[in-house]
Protein backbone atom coordinates (compact mmCIF):
# COMPACT_ATOMS: atom_id res chain seq x y z
CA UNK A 1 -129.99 93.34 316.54
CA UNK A 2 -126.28 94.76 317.13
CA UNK A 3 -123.66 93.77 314.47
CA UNK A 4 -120.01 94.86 315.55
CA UNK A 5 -117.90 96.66 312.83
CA UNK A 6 -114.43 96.08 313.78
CA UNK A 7 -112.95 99.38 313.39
CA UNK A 8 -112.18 102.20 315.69
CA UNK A 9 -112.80 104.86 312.31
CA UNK A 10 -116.38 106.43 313.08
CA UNK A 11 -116.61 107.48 309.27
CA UNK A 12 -116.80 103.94 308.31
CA UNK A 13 -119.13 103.01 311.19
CA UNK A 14 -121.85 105.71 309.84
CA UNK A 15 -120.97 104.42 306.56
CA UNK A 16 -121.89 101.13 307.25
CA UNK A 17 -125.09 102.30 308.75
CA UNK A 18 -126.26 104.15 306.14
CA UNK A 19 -125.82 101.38 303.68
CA UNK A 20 -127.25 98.58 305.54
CA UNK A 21 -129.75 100.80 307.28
CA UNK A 22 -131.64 100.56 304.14
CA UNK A 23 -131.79 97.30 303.47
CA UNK A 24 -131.37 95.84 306.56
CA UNK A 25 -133.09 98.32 309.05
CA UNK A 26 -133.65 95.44 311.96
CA UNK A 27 -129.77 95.75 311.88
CA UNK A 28 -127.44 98.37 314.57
CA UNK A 29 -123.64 98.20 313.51
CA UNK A 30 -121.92 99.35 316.15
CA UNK A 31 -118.38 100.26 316.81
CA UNK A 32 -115.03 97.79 318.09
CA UNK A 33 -113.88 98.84 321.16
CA UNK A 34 -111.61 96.14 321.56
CA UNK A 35 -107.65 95.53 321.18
CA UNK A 36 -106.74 96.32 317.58
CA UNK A 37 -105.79 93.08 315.88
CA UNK A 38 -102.48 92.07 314.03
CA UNK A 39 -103.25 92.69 310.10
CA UNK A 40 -100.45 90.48 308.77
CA UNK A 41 -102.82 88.71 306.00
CA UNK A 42 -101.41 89.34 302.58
CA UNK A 43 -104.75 89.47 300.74
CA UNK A 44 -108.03 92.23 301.51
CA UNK A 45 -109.69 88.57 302.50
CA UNK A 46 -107.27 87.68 305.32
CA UNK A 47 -107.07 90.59 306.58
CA UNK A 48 -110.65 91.02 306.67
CA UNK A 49 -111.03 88.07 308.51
CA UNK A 50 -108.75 88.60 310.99
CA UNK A 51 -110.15 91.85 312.01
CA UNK A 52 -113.47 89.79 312.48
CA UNK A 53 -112.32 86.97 314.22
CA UNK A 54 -110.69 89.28 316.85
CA UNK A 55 -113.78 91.06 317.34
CA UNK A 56 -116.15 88.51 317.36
CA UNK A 57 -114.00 86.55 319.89
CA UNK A 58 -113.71 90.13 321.88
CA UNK A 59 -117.42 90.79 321.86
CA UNK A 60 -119.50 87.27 321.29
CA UNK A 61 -121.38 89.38 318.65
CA UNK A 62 -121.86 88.93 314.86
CA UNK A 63 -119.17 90.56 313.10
CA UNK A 64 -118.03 92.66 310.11
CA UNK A 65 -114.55 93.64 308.94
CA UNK A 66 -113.64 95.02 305.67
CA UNK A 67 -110.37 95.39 304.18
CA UNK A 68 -110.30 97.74 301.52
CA UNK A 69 -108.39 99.55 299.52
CA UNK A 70 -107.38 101.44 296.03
CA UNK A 71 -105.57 100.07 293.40
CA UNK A 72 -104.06 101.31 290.70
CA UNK A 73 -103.35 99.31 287.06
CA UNK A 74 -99.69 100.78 286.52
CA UNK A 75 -98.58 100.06 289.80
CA UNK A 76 -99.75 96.26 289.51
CA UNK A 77 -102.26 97.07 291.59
CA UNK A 78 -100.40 98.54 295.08
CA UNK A 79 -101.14 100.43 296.98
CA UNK A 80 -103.72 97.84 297.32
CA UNK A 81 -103.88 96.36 301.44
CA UNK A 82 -101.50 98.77 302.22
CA UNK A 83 -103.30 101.72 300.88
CA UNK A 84 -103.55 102.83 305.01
CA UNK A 85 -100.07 103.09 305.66
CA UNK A 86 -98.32 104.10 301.93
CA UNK A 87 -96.86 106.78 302.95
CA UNK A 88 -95.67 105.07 306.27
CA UNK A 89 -96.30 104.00 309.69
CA UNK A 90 -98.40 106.64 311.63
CA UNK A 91 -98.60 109.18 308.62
CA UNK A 92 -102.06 109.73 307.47
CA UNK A 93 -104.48 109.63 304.71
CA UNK A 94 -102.82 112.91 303.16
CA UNK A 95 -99.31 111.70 303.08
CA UNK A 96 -100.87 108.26 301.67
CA UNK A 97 -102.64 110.43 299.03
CA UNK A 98 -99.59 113.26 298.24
CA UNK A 99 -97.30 109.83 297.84
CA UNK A 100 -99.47 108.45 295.45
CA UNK A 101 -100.41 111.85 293.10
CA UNK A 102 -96.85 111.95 293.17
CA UNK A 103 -95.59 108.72 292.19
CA UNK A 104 -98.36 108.74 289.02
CA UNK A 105 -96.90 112.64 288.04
CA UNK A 106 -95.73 111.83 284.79
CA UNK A 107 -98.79 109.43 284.25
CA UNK A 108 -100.78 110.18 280.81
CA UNK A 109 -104.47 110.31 281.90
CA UNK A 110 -105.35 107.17 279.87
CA UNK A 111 -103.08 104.87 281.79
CA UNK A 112 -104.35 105.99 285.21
CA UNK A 113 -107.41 103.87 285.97
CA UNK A 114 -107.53 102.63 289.15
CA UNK A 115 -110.26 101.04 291.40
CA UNK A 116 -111.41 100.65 294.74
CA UNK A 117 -111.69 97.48 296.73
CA UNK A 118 -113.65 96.27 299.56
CA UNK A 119 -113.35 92.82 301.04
CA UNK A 120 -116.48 92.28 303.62
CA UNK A 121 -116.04 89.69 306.23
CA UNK A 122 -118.70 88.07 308.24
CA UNK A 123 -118.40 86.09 311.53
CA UNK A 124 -121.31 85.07 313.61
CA UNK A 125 -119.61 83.00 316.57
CA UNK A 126 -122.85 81.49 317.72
CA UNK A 127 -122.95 79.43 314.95
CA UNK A 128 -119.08 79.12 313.75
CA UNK A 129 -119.95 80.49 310.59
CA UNK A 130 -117.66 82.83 308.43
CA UNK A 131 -117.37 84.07 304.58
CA UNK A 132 -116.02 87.31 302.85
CA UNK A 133 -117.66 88.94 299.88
CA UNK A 134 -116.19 91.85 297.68
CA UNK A 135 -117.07 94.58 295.81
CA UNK A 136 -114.97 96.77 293.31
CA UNK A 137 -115.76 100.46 292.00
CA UNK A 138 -113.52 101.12 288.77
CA UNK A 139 -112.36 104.73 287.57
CA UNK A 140 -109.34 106.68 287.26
CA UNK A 141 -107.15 109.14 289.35
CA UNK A 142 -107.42 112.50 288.83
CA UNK A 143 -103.81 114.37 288.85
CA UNK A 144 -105.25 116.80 291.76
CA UNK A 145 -107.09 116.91 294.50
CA UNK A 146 -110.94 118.19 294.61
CA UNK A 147 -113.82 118.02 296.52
CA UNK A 148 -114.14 118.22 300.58
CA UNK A 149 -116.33 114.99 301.32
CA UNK A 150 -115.33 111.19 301.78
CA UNK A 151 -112.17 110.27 303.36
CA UNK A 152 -109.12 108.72 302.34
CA UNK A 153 -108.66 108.61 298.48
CA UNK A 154 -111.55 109.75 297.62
CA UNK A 155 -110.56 113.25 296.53
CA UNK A 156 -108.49 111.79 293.17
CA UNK A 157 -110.67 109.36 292.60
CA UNK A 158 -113.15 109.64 289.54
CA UNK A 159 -115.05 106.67 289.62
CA UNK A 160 -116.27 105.11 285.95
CA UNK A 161 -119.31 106.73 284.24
CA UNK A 162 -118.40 110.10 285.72
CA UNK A 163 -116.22 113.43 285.62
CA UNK A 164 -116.05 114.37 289.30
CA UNK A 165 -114.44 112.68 292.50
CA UNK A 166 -115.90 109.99 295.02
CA UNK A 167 -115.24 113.09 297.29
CA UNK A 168 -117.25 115.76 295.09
CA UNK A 169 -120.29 113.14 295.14
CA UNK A 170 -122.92 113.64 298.33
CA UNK A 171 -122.84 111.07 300.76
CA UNK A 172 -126.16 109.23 299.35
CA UNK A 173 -124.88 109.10 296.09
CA UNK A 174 -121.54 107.74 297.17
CA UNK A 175 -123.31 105.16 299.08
CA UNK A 176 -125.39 103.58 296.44
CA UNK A 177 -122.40 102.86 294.52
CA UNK A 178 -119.07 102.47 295.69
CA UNK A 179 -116.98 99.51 296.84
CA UNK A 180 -118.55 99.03 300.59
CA UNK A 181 -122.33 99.48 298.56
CA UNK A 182 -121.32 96.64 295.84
CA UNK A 183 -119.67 94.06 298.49
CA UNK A 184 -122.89 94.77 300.74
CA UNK A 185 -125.21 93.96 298.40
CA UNK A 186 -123.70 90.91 298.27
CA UNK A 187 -123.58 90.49 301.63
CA UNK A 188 -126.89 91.00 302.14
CA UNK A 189 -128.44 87.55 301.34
CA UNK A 190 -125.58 86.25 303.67
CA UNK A 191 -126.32 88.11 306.54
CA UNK A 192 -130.46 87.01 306.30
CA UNK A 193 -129.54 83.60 305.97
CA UNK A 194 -126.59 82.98 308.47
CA UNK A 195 -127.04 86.23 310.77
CA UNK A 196 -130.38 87.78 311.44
CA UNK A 197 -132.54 84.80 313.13
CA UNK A 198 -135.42 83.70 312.20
């Protein structure tokens, strides 16, 4: 049964995949290929369900969207939805990350925890239903970068119980528990009951 993730970004796609692939194996997430929606929700939930309702209008398919992002305590939690585009229109995960290292320089290492955020909605338009669940993944930021995997923030980010970066971990291990793996095991249930038919 096809699922439509409503992104254009192929690294969440495969993402997606490999996380619900295990659970939920009768279950193909396949990319958006549809007109990029207007994200002008000012929560990860609205946003997240915009993304869906656009592509589940586009397509006629069931439909994910997350919204996620990092956030980081001594900045009140920013970049937070705008963790895409901190560094500025059109700039790119690097300039988001540079901006960021840069604005927590002078940050003592016990006042830079931070977490990640994912906001999961779901939208099956056959039946009119919708819901968004959420996952968080806690840590700090490191004050460089390292490691060559993940995307995004993942190279300063030492997630909670260890001492190297989301982007040092493999791509299993990252998957069994980060943000998108927490929110999707609680969208799991949702998508047997109000998704996948009988």
């Amino acid at each position: 049964m096809k699922v439509v993730l409503a992104t254009h970004n192929a690294h969440k796609v495969e993402e997606f995949q490999g996380i619900l692939g295990r659970a939920l194996p009768e279950l193909e997430i396949v990319a958006y290929d549809g007109p990029d929606p207007v994200e002008d929700g000012t929560s990860f939930d609205e946003n997240a369900l915009i993304k869906a309702r656009v592509a589940a209008a586009h397509t006629g398919l069931p439909t994910l969207a997350d919204d996620s992002g990092i956030c980081v305590d001594v900045l009140g939690g920013a970049p937070g939805i705008f963790s895409a585009l901190w560094a500025g229109h059109g700039k790119g995960a690097v300039a988001n990350l540079e901006l960021l290292l840069d604005q927590l320089a002078d940050i003592a290492p016990e006042h830079r925890a931070a977490s990640f955020a994912c906001h999961i909605a779901i939208v099956n338009p056959a039946s009119g239903f919708e819901t968004v669940v959420s996952g968080t993944w806690p840590g700090r930021l490191a004050t460089e970068v390292h490691g060559e995997g993940g995307f995004g923030y993942d190279p300063i980010f030492v997630p909670e119980g260890h001492d190297i970066t989301a982007a040092e971990l493999t791509a299993e291990q990252k998957n069994a528990i980060s943000h998108r793996a927490r929110a999707f095991e609680a969208a799991i249930p949702v998508l047997r009951m109000n998704v996948i038919p009988d």
